[in-house]
Protein backbone atom coordinates (compact mmCIF):
# COMPACT_ATOMS: atom_id res chain seq x y z
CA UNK A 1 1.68 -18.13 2.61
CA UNK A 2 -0.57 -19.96 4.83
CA UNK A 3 -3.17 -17.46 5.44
CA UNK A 4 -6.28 -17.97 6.13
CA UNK A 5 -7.83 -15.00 4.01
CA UNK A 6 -6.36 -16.51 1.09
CA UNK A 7 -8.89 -17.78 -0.91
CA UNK A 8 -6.84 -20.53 -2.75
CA UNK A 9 -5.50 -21.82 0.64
CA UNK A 10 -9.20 -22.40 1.95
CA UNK A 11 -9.74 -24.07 -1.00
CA UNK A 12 -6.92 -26.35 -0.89
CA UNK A 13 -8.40 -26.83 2.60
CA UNK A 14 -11.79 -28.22 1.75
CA UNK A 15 -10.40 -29.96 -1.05
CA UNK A 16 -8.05 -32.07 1.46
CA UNK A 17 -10.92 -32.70 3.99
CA UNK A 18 -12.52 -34.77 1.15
CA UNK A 19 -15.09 -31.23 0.26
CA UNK A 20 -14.35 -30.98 -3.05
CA UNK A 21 -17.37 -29.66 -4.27
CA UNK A 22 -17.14 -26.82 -2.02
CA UNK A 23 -13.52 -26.31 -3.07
CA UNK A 24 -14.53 -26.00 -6.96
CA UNK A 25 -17.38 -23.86 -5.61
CA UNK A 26 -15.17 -21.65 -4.04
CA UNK A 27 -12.88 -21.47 -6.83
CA UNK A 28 -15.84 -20.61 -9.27
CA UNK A 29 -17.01 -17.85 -7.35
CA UNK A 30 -13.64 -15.99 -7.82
CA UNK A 31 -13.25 -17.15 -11.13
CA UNK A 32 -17.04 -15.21 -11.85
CA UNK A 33 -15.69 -11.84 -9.87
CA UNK A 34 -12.76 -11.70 -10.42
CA UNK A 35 -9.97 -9.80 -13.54
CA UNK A 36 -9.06 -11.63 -16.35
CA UNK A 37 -5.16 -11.68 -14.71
CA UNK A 38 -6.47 -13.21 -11.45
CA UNK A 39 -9.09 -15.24 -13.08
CA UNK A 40 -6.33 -16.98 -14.74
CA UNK A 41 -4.47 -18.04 -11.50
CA UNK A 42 -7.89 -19.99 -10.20
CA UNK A 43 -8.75 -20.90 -12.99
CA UNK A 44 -5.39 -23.00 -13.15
CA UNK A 45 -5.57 -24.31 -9.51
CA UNK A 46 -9.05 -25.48 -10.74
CA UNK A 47 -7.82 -27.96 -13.25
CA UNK A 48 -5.61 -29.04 -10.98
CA UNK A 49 -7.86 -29.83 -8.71
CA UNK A 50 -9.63 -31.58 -11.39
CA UNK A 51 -6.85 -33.76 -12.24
CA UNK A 52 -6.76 -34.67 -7.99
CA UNK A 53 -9.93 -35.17 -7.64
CA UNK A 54 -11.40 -38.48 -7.20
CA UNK A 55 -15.27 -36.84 -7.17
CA UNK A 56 -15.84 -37.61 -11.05
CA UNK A 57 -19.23 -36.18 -10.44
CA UNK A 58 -18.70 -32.70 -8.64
CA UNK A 59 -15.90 -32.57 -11.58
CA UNK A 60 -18.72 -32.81 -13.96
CA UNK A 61 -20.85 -30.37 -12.67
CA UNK A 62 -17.85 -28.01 -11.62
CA UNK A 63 -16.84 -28.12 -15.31
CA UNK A 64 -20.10 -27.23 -16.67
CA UNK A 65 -20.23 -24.02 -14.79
CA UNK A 66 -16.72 -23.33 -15.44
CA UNK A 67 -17.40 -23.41 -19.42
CA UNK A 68 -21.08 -21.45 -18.86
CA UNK A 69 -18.19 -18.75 -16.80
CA UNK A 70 -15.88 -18.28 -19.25
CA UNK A 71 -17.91 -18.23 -22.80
């Protein structure tokens, strides 16, 4: 739902006020602390984001720290 202590909805959040970096920011920081079955889940609504975005740059640098994360 729309709750506000949902991490994925504050995402969304900053992502639709134009914040996108802080929205893949976000999402990286739960993808670093998080379970492998959760980390999944974010690290799904990151790519999406991805595919949104229109912040080629922050995408860059968002993916580079997503592939240091996860190997």
């Amino acid at each position: 739902g729309q709750d506000d202590s949902d991490p994925l909805v504050l995402a969304d959040r900053f992502f639709q006020a134009g914040n996108e970096p802080q929205a893949f920011d976000l999402l990286l920081s739960l993808i670093a602390k998080s379970a492998d079955e959760e980390r999944d889940g974010y690290r799904e609504r990151l790519l999406e984001l991805f595919r949104l975005s229109r912040n080629p740059d922050a995408v860059k640098l968002a993916r580079q720290r997503l592939s240091r994360l996860l190997f």
